[in-house]
PDB file of N, CA and C in Angstrom:
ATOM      1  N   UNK A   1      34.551  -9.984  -1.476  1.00  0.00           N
ATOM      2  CA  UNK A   1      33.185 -10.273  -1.824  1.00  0.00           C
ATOM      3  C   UNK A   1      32.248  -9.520  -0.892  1.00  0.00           C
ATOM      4  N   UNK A   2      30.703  -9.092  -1.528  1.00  0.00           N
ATOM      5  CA  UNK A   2      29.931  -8.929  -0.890  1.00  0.00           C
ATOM      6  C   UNK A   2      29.071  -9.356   0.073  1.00  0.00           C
ATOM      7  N   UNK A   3      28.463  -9.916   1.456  1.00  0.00           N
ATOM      8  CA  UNK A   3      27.903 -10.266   1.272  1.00  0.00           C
ATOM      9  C   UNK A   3      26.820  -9.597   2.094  1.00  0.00           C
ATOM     10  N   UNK A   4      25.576  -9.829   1.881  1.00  0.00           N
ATOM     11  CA  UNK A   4      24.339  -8.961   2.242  1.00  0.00           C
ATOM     12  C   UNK A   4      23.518 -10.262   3.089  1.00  0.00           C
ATOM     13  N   UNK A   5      22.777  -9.740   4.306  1.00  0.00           N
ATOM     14  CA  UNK A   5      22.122 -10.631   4.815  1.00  0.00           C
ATOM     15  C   UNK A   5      20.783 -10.985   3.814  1.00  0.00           C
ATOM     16  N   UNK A   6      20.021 -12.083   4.276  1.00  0.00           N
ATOM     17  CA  UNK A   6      19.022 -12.298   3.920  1.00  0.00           C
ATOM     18  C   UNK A   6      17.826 -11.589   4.083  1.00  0.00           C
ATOM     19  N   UNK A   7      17.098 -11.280   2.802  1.00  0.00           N
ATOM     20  CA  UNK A   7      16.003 -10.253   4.013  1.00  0.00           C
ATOM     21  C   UNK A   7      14.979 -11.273   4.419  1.00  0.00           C
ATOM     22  N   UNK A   8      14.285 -10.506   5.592  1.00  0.00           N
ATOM     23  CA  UNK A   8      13.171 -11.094   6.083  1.00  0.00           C
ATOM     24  C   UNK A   8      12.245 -11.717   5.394  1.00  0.00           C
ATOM     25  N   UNK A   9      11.483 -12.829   4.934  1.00  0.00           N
ATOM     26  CA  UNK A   9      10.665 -12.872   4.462  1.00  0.00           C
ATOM     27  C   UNK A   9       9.053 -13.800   5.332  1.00  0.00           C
ATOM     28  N   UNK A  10       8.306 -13.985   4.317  1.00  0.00           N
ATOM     29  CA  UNK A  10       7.258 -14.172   4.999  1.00  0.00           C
ATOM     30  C   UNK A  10       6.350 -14.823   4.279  1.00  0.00           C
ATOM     31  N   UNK A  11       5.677 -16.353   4.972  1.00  0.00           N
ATOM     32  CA  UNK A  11       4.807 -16.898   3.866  1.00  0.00           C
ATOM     33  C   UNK A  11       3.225 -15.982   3.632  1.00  0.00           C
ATOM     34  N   UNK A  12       2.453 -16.205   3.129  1.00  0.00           N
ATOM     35  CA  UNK A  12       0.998 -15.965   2.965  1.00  0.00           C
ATOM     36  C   UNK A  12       0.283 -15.919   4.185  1.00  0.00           C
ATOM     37  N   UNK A  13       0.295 -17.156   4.572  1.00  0.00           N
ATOM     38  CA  UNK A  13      -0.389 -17.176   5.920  1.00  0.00           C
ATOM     39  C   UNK A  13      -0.067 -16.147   7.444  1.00  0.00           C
ATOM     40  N   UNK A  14       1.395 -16.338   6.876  1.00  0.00           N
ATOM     41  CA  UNK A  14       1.971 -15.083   8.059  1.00  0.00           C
ATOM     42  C   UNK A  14       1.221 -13.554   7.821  1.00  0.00           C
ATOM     43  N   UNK A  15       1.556 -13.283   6.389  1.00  0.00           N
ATOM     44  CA  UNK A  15       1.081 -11.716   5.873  1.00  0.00           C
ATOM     45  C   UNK A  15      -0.380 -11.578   6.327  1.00  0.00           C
ATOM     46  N   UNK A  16      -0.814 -12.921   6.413  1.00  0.00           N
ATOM     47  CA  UNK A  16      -2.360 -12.613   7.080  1.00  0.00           C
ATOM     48  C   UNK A  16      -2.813 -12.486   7.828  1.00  0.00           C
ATOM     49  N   UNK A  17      -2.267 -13.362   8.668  1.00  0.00           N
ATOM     50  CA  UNK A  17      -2.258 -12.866  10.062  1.00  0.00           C
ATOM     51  C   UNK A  17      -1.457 -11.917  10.782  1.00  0.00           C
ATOM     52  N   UNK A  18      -0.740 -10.515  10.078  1.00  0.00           N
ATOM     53  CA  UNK A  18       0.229  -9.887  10.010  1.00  0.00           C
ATOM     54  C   UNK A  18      -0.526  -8.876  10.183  1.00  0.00           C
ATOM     55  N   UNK A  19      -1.829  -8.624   8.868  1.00  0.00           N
ATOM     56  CA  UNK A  19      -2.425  -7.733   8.315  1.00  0.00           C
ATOM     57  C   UNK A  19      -3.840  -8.131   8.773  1.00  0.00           C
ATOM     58  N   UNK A  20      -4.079  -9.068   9.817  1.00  0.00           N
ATOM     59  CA  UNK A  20      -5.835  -9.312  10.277  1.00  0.00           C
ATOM     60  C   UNK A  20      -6.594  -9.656   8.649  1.00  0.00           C
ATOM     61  N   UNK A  21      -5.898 -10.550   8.093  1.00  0.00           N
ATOM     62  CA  UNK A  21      -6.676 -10.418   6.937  1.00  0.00           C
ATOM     63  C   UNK A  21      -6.833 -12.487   6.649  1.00  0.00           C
ATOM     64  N   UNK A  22      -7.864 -12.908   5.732  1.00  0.00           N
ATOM     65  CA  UNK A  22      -7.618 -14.340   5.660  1.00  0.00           C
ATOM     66  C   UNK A  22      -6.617 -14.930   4.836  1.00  0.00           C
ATOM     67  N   UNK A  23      -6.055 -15.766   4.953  1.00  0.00           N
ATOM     68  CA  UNK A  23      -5.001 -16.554   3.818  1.00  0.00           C
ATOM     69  C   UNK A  23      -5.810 -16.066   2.562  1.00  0.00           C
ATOM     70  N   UNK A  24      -7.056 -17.091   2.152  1.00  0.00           N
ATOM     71  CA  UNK A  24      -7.585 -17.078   1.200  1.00  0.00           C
ATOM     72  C   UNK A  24      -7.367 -15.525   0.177  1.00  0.00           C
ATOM     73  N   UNK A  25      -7.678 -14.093   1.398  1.00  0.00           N
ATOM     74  CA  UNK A  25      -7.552 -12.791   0.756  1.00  0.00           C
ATOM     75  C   UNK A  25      -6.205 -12.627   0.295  1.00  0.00           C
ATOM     76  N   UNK A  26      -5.147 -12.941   1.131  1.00  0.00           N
ATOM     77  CA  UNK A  26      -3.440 -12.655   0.370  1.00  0.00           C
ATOM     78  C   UNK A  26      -3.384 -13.912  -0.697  1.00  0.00           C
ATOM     79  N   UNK A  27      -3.628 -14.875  -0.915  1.00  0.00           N
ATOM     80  CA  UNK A  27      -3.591 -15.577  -2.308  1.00  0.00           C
ATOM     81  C   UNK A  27      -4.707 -14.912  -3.361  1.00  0.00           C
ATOM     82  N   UNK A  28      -5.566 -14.378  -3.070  1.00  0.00           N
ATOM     83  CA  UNK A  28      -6.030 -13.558  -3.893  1.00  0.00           C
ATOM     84  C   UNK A  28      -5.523 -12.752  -4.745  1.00  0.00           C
ATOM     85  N   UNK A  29      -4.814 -11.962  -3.672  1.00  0.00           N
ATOM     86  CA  UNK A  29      -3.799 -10.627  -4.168  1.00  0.00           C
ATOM     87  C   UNK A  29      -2.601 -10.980  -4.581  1.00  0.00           C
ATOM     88  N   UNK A  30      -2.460 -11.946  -4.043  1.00  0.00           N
ATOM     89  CA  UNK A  30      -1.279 -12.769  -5.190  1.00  0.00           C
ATOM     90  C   UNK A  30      -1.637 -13.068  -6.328  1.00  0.00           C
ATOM     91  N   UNK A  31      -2.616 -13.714  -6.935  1.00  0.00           N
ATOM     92  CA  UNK A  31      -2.810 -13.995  -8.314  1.00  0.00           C
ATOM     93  C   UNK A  31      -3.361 -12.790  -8.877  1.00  0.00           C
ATOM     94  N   UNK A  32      -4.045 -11.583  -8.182  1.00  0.00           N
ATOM     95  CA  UNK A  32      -4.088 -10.493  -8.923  1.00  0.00           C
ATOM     96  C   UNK A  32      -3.021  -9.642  -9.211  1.00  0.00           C
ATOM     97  N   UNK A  33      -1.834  -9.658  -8.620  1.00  0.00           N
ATOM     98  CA  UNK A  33      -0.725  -9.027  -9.007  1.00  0.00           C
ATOM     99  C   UNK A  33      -0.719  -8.245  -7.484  1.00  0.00           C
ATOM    100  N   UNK A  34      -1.746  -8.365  -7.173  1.00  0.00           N
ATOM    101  CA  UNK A  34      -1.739  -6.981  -6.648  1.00  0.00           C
ATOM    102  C   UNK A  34      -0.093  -6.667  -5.163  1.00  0.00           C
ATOM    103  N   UNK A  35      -0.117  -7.643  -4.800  1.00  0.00           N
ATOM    104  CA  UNK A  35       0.856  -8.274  -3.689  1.00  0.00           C
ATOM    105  C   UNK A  35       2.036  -9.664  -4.510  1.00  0.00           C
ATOM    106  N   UNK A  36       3.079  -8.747  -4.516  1.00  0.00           N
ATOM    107  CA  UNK A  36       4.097  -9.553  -5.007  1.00  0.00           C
ATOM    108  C   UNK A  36       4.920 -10.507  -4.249  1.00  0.00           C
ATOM    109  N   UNK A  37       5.146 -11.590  -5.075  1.00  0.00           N
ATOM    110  CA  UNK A  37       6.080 -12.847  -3.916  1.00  0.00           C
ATOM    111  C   UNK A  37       7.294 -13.522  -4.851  1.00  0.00           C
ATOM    112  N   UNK A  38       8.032 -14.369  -4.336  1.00  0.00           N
ATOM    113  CA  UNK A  38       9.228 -14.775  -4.998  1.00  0.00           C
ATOM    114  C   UNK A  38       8.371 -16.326  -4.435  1.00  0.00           C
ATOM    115  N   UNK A  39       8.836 -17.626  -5.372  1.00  0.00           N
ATOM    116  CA  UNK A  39       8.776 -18.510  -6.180  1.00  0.00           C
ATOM    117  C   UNK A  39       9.932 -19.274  -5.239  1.00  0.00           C
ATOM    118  N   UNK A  40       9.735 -20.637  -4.419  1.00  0.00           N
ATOM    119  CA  UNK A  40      10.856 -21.077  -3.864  1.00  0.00           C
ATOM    120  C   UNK A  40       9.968 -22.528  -4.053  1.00  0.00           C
ATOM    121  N   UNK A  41      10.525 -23.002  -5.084  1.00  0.00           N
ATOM    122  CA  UNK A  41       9.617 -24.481  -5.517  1.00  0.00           C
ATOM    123  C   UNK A  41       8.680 -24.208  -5.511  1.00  0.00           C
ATOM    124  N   UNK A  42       7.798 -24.578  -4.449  1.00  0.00           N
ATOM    125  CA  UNK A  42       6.472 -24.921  -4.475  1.00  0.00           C
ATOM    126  C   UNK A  42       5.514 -23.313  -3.614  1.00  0.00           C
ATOM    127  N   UNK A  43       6.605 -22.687  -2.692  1.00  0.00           N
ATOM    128  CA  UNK A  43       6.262 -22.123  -2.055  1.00  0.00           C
ATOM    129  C   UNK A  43       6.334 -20.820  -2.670  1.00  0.00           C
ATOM    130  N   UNK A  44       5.429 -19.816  -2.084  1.00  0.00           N
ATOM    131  CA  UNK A  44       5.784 -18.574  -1.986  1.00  0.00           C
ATOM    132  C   UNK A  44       6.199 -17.638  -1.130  1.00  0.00           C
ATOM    133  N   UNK A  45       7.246 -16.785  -1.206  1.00  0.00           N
ATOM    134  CA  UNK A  45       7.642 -15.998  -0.251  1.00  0.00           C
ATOM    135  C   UNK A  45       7.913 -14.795  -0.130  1.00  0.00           C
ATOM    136  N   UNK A  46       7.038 -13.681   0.428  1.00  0.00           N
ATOM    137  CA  UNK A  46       6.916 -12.451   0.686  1.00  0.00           C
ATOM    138  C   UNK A  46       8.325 -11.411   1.275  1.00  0.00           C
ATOM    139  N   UNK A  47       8.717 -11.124   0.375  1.00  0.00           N
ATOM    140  CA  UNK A  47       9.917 -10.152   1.608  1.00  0.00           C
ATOM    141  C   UNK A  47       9.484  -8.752   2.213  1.00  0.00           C
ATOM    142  N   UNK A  48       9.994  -8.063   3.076  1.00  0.00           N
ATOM    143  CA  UNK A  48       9.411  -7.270   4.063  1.00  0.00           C
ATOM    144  C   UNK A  48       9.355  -6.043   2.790  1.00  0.00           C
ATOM    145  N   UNK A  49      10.057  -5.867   1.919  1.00  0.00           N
ATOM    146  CA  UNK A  49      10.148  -4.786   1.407  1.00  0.00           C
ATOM    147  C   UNK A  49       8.850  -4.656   0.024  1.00  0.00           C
ATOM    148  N   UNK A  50       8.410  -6.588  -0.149  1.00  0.00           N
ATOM    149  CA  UNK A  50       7.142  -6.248  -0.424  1.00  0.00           C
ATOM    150  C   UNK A  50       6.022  -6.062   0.105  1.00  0.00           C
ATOM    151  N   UNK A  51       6.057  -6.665   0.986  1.00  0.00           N
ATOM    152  CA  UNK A  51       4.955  -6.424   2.043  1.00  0.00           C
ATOM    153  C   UNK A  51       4.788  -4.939   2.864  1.00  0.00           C
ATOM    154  N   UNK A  52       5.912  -4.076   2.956  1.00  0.00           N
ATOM    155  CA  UNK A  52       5.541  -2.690   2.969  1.00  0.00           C
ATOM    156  C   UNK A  52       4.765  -2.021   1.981  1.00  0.00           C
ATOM    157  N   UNK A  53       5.645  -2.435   0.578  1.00  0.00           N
ATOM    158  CA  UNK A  53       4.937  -1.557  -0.444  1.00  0.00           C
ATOM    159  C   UNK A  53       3.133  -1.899  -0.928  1.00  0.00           C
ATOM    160  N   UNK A  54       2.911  -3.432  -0.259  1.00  0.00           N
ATOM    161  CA  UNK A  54       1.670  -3.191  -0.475  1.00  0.00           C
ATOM    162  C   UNK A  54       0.935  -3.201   0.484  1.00  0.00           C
ATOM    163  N   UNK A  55       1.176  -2.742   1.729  1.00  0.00           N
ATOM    164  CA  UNK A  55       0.760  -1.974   3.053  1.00  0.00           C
ATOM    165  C   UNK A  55       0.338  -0.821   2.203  1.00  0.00           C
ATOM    166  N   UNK A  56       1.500  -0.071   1.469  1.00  0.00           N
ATOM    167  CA  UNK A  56       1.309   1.548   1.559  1.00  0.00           C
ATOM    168  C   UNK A  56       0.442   1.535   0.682  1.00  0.00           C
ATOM    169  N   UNK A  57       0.833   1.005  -0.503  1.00  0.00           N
ATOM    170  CA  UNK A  57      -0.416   1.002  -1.858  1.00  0.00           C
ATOM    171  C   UNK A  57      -2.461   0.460  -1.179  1.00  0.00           C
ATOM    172  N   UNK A  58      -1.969  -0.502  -0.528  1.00  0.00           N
ATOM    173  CA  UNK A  58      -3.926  -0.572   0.629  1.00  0.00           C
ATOM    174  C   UNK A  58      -4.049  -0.027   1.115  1.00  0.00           C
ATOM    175  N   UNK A  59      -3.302   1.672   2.260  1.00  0.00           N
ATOM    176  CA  UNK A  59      -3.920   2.423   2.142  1.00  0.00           C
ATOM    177  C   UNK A  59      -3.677   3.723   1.662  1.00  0.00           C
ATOM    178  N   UNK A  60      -3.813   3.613   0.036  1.00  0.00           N
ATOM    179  CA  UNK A  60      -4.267   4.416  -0.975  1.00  0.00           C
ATOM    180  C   UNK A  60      -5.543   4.113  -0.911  1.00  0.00           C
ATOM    181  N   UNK A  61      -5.985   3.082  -1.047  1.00  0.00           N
ATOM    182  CA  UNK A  61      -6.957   2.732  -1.789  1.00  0.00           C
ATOM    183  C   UNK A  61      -7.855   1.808  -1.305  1.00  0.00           C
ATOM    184  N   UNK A  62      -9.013   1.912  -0.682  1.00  0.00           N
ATOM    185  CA  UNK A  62      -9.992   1.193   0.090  1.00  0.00           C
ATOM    186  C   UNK A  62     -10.311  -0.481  -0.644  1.00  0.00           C
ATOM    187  N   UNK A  63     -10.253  -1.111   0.082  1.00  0.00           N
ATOM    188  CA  UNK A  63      -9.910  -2.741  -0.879  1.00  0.00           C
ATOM    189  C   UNK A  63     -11.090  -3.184   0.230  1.00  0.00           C
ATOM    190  N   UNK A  64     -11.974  -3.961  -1.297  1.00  0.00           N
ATOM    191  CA  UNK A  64     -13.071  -4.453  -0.794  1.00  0.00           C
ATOM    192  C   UNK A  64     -13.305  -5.900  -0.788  1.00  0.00           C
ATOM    193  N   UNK A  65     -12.764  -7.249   0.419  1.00  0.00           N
ATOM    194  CA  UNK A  65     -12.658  -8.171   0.483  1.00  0.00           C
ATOM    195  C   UNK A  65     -14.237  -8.904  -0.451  1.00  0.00           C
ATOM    196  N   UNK A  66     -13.739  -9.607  -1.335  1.00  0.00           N
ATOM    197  CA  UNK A  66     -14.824 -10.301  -2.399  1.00  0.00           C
ATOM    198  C   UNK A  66     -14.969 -11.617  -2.422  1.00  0.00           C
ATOM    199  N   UNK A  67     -13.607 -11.727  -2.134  1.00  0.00           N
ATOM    200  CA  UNK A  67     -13.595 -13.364  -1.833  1.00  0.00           C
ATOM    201  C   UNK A  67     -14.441 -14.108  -1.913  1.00  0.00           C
ATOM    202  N   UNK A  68     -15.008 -13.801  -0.777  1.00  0.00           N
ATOM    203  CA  UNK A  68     -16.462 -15.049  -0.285  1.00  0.00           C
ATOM    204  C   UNK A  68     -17.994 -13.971  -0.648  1.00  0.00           C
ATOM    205  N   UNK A  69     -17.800 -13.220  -1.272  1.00  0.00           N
ATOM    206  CA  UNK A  69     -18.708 -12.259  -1.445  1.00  0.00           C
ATOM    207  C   UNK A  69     -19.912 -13.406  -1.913  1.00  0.00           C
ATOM    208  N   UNK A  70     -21.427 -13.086  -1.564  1.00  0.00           N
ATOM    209  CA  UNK A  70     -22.465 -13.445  -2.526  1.00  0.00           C
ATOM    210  C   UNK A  70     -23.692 -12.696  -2.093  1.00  0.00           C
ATOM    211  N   UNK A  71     -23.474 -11.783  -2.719  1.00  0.00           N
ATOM    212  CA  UNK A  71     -24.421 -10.635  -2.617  1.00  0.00           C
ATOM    213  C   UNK A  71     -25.838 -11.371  -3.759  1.00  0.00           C
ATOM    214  N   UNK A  72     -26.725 -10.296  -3.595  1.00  0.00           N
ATOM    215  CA  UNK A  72     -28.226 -10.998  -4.817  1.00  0.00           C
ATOM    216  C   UNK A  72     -27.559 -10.913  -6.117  1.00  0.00           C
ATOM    217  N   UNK A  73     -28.007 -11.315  -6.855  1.00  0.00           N
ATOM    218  CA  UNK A  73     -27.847 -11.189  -8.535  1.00  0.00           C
ATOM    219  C   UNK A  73     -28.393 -10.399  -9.075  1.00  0.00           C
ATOM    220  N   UNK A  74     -27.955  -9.712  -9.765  1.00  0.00           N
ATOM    221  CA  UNK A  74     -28.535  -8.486 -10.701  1.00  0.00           C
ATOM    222  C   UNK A  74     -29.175  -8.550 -11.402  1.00  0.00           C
ATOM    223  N   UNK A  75     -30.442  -8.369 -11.318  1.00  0.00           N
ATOM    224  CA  UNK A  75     -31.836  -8.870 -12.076  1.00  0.00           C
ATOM    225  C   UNK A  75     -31.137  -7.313 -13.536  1.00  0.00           C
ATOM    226  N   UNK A  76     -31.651  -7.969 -14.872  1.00  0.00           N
ATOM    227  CA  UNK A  76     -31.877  -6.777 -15.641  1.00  0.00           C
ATOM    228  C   UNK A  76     -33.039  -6.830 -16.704  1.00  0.00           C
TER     229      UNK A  76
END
């Protein structure tokens, strides 16, 4: 038989404070797809090999925390 260790993984809160970023922003990017996780009951859990790939994919691409955004309203 094979067997393969476990990989590393990592909750939300870790990736955030991993990445200087807030919980609130990695559950964000979780329900946008954008940052993928595996499903353990209730929890979610990040493995290192996703959490690289969406290291590399943020910086492609300048990501503009919205979260708590409340800029004026757009008069038209």
């Amino acid at each position: 038989m094979d067997y393969r260790p476990a990989p590393k993984t990592y909750t939300p809160t870790e990736v955030a404070h991993l990445l200087g970023l807030k919980p609130a922003t990695i559950y964000a990017e979780l329900s946008r797809g954008q940052l993928r996780a595996y499903h353990l009951g209730r929890r979610r859990l990040i493995t290192e090999e996703q959490l690289q790939a969406y290291k590399t994919k943020r910086q492609a691409v300048i990501l503009v925390d919205m979260t708590y955004a409340c800029g004026p309203a757009l008069k038209l």
